[in-house]
Protein backbone atom coordinates (compact mmCIF):
# COMPACT_ATOMS: atom_id res chain seq x y z
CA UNK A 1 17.41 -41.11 -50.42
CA UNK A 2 18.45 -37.56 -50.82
CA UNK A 3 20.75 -35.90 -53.50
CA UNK A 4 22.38 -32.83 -52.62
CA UNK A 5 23.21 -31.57 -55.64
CA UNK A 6 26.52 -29.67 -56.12
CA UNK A 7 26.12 -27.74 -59.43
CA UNK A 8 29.11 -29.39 -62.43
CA UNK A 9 29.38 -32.50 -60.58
CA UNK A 10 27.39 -35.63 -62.17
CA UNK A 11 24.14 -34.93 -59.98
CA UNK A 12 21.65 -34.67 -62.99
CA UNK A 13 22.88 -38.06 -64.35
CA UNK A 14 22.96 -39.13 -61.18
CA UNK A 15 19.72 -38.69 -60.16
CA UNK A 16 17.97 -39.38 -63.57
CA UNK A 17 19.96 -42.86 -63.54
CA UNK A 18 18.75 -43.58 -59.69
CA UNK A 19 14.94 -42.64 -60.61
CA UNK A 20 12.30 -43.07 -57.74
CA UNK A 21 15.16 -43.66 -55.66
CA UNK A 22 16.44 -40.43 -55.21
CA UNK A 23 15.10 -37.35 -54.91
CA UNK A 24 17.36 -34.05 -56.13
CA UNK A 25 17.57 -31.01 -53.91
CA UNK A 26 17.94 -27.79 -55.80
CA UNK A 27 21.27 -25.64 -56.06
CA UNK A 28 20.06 -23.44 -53.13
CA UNK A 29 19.62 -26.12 -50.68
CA UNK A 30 22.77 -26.70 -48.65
CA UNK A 31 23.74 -30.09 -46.19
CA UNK A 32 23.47 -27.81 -42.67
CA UNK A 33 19.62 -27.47 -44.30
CA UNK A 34 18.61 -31.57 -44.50
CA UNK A 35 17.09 -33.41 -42.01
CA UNK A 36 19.19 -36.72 -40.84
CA UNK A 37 16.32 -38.68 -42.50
CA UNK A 38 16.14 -39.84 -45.36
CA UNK A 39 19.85 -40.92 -45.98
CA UNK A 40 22.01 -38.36 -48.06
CA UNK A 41 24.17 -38.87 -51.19
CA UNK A 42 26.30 -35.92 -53.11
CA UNK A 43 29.11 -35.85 -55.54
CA UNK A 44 32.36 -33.81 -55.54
CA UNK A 45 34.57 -33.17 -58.82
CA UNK A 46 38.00 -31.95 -58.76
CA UNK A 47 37.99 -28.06 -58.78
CA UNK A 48 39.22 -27.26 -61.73
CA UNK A 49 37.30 -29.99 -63.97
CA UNK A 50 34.42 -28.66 -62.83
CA UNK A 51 35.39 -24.78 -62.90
CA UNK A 52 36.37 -25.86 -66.76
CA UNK A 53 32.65 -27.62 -66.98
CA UNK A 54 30.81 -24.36 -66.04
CA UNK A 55 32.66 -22.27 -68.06
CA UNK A 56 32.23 -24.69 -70.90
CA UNK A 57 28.12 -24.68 -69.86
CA UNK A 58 28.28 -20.90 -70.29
CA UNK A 59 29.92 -20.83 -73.22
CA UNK A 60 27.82 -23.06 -75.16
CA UNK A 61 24.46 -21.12 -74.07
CA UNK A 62 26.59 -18.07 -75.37
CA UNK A 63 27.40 -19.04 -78.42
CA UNK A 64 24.03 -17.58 -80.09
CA UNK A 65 24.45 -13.71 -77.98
CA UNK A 66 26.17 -10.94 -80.97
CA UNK A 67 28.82 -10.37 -78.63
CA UNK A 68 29.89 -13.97 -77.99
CA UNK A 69 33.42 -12.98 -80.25
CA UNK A 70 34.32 -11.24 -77.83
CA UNK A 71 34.20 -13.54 -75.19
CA UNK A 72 36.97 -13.90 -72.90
CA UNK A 73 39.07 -17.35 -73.20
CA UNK A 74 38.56 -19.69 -70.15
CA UNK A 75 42.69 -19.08 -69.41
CA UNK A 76 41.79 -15.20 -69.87
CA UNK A 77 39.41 -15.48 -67.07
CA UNK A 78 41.52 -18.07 -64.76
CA UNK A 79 43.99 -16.06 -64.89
CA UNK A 80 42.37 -12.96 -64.17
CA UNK A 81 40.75 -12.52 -60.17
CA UNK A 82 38.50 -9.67 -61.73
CA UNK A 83 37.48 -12.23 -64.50
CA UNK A 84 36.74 -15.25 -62.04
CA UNK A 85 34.57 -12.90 -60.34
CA UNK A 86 32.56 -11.08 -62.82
CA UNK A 87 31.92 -15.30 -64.33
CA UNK A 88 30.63 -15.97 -60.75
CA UNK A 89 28.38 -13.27 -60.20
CA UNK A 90 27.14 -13.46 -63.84
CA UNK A 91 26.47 -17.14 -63.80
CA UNK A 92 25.86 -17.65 -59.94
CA UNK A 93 25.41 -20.97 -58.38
CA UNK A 94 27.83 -22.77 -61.03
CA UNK A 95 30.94 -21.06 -59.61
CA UNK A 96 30.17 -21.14 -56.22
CA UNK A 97 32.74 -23.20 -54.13
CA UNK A 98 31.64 -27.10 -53.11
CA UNK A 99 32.21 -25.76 -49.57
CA UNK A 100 29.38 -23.60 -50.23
CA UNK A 101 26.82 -26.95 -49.89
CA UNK A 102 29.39 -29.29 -47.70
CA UNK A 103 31.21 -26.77 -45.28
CA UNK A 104 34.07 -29.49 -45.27
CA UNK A 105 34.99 -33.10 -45.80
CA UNK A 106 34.68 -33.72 -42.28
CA UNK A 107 31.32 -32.21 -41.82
CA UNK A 108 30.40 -34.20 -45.41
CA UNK A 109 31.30 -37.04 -44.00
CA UNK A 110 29.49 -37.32 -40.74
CA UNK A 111 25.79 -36.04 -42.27
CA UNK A 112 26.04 -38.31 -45.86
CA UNK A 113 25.34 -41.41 -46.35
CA UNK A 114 27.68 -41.78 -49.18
CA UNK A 115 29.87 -38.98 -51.35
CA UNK A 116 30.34 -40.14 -54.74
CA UNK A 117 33.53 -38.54 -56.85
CA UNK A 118 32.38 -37.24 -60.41
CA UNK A 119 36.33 -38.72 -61.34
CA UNK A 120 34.54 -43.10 -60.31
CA UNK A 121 30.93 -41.97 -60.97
CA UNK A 122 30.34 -44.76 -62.56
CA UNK A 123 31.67 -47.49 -60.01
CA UNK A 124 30.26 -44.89 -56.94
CA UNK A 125 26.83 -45.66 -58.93
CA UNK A 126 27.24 -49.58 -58.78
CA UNK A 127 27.91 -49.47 -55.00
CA UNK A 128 24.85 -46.99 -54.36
CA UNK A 129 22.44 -49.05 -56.82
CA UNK A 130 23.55 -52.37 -54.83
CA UNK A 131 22.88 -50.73 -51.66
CA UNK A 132 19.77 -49.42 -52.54
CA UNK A 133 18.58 -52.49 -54.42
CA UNK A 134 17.90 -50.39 -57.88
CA UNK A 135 19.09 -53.93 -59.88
CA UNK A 136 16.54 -51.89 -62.73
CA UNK A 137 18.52 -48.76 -62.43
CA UNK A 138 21.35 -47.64 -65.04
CA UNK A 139 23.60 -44.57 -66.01
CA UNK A 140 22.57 -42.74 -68.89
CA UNK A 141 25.69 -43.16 -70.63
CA UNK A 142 28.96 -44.63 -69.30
CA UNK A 143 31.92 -41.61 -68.31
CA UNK A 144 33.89 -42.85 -71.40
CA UNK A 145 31.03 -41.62 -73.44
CA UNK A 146 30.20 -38.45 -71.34
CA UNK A 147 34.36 -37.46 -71.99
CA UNK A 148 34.67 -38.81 -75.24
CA UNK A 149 33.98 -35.35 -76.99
CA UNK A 150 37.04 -33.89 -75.38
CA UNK A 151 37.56 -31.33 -78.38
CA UNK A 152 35.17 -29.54 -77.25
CA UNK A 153 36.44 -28.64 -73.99
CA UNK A 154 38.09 -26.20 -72.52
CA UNK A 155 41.77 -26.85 -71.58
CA UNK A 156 43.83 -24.54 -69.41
CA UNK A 157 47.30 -23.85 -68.90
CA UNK A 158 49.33 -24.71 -66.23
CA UNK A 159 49.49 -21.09 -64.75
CA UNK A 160 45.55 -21.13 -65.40
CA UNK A 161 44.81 -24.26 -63.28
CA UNK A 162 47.35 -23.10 -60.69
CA UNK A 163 44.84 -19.85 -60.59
CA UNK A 164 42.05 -22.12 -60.43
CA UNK A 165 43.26 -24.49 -57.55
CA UNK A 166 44.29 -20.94 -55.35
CA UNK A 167 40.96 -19.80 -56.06
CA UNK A 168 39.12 -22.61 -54.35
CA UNK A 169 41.60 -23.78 -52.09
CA UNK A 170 38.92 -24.98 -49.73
CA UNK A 171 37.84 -27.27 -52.37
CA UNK A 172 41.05 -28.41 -53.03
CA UNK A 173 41.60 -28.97 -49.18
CA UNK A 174 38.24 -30.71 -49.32
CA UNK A 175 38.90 -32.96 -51.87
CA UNK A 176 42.31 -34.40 -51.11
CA UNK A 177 40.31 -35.22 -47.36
CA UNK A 178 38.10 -37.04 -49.17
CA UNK A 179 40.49 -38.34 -51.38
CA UNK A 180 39.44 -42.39 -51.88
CA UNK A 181 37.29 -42.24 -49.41
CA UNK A 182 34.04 -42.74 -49.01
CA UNK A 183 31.36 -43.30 -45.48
């Protein structure tokens, strides 16, 4: 089984929970790029969850730079076109759109085997352990766990996510297509 791995999206727990059974492509390594074989698996996260999750990634490995004060808030840069940009180039991969490593839900959908939702990761897991019959297989830690420590997250404003959700539109297009469903 392959793991296309959409950067913010559960793949790294993912993949260490699935062990032998999966192996993880890299961030530059896009669906048009597999072969058919071996069967492929990704996860998708709402937009703005997971624009909030990189900036939250960045910010943390910021903390220790002198000029982290000054850092701009994550509405400051949601807000700001200039600001989503500069955070993109700076940090790359993390901000690219999931359309960057699906195309669309359409195209997901015919070439995967399954798409998992970072949102049910933890019941997507069950049904791909089952199918792959990895009984030994478990997450790492349960989502309640993983979004217990909420405090430390970014939250945006209204105006923010509505920045956000413009911004990647083709996500947002993406996901409500794929909305519940899965191959």
């Amino acid at each position: 089984m392959t793991l296309l791995h959409v950067p913010k999206t559960g793949g790294v727990a993912l993949s260490h929970a699935l062990g032998r059974h999966v192996h993880r492509m890299g961030h530059e390594t896009r669906l048009e790029q597999l072969p058919l074989w071996p069967p492929i698996i990704t996860i998708v996260r709402d937009p703005v969850a997971r624009w909030i999750s990189g900036y939250d990634m960045v910010t943390r490995q910021k903390r220790h730079v002198p000029e982290f004060d000054r850092w701009p808030t994550a509405d400051a840069i949601a807000l700001d076109p200039e600001g989503r940009a500069w955070l993109g180039n700076y940090w790359g991969r993390v901000f690219d759109p999931q359309v960057h490593w699906l195309r669309s839900a359409r195209y997901a959908e015919r070439r995967c085997w399954y798409i998992a939702h970072t949102e049910t990761l933890d019941a997507d897991f069950e049904t791909m352990r089952e199918a792959l019959g990895a009984i030994e297989c478990v997450m790492p830690v349960k989502a309640a766990l993983r979004n217990a420590n909420q405090a430390d997250k970014s939250v945006l404003s209204p105006a923010a996510q509505a920045a956000i959700r413009e911004h990647y539109a083709a996500d947002c297009e993406l996901m409500e297509a794929l909305d519940g469903r899965h191959p």
